[in-house]
PDB file of N, CA and C in Angstrom:
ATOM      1  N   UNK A   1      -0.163 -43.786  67.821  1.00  0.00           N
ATOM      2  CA  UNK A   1      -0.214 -42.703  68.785  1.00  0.00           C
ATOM      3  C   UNK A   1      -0.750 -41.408  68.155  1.00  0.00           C
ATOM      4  N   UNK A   2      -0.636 -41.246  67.176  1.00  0.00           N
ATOM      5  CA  UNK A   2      -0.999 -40.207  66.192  1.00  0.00           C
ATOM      6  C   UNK A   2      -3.029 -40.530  66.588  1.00  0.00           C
ATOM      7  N   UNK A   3      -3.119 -41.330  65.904  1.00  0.00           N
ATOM      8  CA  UNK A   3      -4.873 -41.336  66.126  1.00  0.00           C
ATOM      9  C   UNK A   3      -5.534 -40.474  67.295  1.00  0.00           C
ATOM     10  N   UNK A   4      -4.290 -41.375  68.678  1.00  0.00           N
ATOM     11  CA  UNK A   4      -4.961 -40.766  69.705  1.00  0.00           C
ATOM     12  C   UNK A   4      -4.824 -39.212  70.078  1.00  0.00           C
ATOM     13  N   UNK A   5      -3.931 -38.512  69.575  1.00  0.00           N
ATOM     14  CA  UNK A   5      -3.986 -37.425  69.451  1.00  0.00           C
ATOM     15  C   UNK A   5      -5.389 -36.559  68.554  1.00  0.00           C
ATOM     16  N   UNK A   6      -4.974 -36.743  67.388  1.00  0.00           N
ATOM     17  CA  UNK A   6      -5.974 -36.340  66.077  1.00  0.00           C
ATOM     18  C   UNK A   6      -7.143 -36.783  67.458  1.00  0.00           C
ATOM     19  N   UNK A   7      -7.823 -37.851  67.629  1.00  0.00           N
ATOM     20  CA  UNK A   7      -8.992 -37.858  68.147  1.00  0.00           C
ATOM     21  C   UNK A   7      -9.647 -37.013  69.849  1.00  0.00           C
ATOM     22  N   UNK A   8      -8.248 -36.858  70.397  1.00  0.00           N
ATOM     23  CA  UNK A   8      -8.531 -36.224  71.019  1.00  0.00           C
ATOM     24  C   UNK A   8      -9.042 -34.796  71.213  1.00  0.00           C
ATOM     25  N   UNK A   9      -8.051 -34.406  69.526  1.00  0.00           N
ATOM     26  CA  UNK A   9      -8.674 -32.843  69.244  1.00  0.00           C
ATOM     27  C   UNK A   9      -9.939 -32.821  69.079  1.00  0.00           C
ATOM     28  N   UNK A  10     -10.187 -33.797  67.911  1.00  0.00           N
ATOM     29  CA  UNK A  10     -11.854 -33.717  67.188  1.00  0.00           C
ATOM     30  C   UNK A  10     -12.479 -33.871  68.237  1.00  0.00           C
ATOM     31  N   UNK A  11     -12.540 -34.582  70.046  1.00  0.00           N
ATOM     32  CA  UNK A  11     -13.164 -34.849  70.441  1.00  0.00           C
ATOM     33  C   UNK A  11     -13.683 -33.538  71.216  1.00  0.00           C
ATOM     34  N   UNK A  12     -12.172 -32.656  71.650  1.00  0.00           N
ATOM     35  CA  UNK A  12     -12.239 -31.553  72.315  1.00  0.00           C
ATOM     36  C   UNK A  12     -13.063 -30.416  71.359  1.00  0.00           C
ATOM     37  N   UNK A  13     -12.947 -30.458  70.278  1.00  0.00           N
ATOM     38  CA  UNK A  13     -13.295 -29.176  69.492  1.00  0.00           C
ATOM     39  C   UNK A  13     -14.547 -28.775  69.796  1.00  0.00           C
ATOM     40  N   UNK A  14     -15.408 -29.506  69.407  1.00  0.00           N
ATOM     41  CA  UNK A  14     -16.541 -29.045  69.869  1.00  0.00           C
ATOM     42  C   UNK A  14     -16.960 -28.778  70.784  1.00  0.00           C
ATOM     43  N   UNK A  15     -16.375 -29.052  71.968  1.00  0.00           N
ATOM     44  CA  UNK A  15     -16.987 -28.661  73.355  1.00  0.00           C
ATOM     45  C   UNK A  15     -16.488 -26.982  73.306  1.00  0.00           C
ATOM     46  N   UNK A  16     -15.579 -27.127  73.150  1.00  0.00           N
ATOM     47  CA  UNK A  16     -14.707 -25.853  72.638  1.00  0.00           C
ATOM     48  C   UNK A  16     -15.085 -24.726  71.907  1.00  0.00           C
ATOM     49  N   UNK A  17     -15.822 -25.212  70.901  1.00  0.00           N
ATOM     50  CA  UNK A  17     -16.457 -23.997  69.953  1.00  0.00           C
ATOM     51  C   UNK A  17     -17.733 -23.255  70.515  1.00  0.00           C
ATOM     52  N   UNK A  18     -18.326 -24.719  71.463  1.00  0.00           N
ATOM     53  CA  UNK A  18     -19.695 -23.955  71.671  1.00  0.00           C
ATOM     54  C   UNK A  18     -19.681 -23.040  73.170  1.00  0.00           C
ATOM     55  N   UNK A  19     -18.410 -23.680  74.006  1.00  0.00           N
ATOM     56  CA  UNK A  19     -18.228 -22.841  75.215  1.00  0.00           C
ATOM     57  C   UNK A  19     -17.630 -21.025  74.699  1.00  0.00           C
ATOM     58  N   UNK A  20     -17.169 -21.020  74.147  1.00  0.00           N
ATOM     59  CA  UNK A  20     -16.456 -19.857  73.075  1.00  0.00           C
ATOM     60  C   UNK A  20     -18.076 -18.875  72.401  1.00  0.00           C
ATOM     61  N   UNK A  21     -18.547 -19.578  72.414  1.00  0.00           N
ATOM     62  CA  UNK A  21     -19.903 -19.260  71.181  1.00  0.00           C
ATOM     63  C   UNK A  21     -20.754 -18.741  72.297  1.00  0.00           C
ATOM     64  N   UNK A  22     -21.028 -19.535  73.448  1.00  0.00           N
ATOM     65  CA  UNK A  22     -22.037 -19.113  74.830  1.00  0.00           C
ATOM     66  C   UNK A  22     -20.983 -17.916  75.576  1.00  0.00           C
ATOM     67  N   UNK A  23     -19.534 -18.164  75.300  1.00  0.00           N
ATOM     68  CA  UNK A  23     -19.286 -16.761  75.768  1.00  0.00           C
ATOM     69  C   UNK A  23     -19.119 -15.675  75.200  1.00  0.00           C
ATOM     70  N   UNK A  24     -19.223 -15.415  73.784  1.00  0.00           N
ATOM     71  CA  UNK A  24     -19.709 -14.685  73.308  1.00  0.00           C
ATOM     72  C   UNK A  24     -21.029 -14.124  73.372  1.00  0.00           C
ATOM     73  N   UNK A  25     -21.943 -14.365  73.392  1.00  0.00           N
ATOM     74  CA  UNK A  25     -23.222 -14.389  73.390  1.00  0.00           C
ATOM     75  C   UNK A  25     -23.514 -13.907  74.865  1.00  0.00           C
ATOM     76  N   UNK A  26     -22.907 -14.060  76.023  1.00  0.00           N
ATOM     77  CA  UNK A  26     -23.193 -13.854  77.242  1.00  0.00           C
ATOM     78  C   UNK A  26     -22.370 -12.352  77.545  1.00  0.00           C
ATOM     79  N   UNK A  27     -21.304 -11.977  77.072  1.00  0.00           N
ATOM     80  CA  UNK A  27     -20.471 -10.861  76.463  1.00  0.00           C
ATOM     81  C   UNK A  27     -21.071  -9.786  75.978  1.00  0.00           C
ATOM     82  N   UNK A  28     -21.836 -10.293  75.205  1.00  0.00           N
ATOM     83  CA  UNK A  28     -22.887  -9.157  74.332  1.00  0.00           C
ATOM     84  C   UNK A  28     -24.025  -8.808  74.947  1.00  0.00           C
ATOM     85  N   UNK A  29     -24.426  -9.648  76.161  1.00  0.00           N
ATOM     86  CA  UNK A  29     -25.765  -9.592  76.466  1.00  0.00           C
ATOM     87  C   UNK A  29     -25.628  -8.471  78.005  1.00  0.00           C
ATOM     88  N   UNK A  30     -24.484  -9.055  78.620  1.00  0.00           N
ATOM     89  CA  UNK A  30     -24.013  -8.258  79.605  1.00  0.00           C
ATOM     90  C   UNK A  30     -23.416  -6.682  79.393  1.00  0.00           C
ATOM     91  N   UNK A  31     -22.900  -6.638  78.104  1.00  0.00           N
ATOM     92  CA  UNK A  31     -22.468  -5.076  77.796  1.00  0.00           C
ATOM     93  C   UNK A  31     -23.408  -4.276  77.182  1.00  0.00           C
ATOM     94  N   UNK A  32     -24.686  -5.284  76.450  1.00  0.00           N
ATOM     95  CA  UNK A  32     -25.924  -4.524  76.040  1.00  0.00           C
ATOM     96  C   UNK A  32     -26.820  -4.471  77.201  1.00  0.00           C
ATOM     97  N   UNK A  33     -27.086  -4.769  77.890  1.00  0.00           N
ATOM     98  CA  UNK A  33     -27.588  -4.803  79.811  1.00  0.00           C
ATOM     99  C   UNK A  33     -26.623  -3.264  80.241  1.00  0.00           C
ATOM    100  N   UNK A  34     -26.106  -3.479  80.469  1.00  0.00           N
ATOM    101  CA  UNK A  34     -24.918  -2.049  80.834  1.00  0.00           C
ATOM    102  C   UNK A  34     -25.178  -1.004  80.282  1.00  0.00           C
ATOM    103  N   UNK A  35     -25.161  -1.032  78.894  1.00  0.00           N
ATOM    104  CA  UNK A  35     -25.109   0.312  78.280  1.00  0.00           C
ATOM    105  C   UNK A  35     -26.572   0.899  77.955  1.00  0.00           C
ATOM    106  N   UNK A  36     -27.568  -0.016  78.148  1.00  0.00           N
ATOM    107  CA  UNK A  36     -28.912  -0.045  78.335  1.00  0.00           C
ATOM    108  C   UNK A  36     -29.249   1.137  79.902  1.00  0.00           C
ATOM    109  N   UNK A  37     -28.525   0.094  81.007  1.00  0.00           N
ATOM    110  CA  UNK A  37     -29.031   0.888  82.263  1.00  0.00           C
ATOM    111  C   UNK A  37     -28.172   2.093  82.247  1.00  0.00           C
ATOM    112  N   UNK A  38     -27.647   2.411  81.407  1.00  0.00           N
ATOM    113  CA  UNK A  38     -25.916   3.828  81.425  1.00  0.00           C
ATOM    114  C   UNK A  38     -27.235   4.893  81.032  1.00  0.00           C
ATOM    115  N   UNK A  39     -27.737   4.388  79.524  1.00  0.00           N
ATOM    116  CA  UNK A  39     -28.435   5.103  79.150  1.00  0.00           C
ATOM    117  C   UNK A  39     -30.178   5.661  79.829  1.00  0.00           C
ATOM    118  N   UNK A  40     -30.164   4.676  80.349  1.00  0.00           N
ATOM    119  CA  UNK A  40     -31.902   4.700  81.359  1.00  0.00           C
ATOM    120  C   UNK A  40     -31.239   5.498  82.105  1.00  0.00           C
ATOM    121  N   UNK A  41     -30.328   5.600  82.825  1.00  0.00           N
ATOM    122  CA  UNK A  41     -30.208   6.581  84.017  1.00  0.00           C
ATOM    123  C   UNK A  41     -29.661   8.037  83.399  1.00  0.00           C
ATOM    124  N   UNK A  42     -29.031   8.385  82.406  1.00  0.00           N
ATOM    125  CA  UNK A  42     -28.915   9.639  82.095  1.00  0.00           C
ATOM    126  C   UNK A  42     -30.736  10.089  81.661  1.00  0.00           C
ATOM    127  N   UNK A  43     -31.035   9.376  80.927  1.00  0.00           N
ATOM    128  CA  UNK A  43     -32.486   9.886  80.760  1.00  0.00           C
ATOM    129  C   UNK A  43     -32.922  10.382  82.210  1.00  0.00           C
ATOM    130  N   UNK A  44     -33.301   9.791  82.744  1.00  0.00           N
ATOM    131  CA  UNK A  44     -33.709   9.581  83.932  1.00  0.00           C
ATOM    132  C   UNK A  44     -33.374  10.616  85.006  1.00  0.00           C
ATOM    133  N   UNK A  45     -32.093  11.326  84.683  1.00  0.00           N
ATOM    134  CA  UNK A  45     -31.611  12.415  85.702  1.00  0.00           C
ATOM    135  C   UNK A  45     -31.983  13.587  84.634  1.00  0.00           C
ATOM    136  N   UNK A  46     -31.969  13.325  83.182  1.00  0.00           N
ATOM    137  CA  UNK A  46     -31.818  14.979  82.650  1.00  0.00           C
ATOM    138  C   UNK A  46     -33.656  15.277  83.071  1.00  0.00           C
ATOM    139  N   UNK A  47     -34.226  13.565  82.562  1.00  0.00           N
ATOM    140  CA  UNK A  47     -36.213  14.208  83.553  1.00  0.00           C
ATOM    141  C   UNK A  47     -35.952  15.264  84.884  1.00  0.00           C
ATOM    142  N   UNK A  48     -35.345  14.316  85.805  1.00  0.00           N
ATOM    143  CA  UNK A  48     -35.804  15.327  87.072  1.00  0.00           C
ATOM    144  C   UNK A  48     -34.702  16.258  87.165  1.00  0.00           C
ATOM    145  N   UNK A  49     -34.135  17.066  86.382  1.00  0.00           N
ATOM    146  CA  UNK A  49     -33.731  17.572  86.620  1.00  0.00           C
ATOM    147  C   UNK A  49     -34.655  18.874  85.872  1.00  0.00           C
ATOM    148  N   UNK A  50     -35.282  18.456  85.062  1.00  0.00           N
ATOM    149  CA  UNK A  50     -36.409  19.164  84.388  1.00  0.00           C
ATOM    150  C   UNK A  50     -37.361  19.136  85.396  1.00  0.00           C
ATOM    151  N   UNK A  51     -37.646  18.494  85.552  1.00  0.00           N
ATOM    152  CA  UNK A  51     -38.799  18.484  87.125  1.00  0.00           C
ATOM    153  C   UNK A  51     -38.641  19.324  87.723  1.00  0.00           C
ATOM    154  N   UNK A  52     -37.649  19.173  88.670  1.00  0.00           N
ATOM    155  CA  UNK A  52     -36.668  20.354  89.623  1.00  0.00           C
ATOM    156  C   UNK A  52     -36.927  21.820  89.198  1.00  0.00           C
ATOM    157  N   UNK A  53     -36.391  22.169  87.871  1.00  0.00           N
ATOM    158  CA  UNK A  53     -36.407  23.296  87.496  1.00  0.00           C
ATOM    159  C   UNK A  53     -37.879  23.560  87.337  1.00  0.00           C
ATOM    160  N   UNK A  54     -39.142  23.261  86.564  1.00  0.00           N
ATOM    161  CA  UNK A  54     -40.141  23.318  86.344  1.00  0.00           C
ATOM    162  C   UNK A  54     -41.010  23.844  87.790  1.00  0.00           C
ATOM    163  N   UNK A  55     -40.392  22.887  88.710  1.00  0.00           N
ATOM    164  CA  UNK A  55     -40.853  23.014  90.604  1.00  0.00           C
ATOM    165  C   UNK A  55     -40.398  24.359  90.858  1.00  0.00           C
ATOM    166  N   UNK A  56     -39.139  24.658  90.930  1.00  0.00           N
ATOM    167  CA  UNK A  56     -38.188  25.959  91.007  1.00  0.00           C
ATOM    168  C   UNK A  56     -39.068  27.108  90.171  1.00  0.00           C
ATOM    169  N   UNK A  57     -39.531  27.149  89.007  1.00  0.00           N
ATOM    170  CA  UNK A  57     -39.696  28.489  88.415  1.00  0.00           C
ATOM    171  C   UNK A  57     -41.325  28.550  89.056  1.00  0.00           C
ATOM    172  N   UNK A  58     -42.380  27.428  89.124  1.00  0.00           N
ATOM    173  CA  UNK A  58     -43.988  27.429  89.647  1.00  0.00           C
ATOM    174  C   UNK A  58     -43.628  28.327  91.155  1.00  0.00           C
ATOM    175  N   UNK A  59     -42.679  28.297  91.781  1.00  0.00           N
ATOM    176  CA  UNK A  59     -42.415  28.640  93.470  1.00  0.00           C
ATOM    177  C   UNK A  59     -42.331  29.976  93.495  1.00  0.00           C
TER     178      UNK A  59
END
């Protein structure tokens, strides 16, 4: 009964390591996606907000 244990782990492990490994990897990709568009949009407002003002002082 022992075998079937022991083999059941070894059998599970690996499915195990690599589901763990793809969610890591999917973790990192989604919070570097995020902090990517966090940062595109502050750029993005301090531009027109330079715009704005630039429009504002030509008037």
């Amino acid at each position: 009964m022992d075998d079937f244990w022991l083999n059941a782990i070894w059998s599970l492990t690996p499915t195990v390591l690599i589901g763990l490994i793809f969610w890591f990897v999917m973790r990192s990709l989604l919070r570097a996606d995020r902090t990517e568009r966090d940062t595109y949009a502050k750029i993005e407002a301090e531009e027109r907000a330079k715009l704005a003002e630039q429009q504002h002082r030509a008037a």
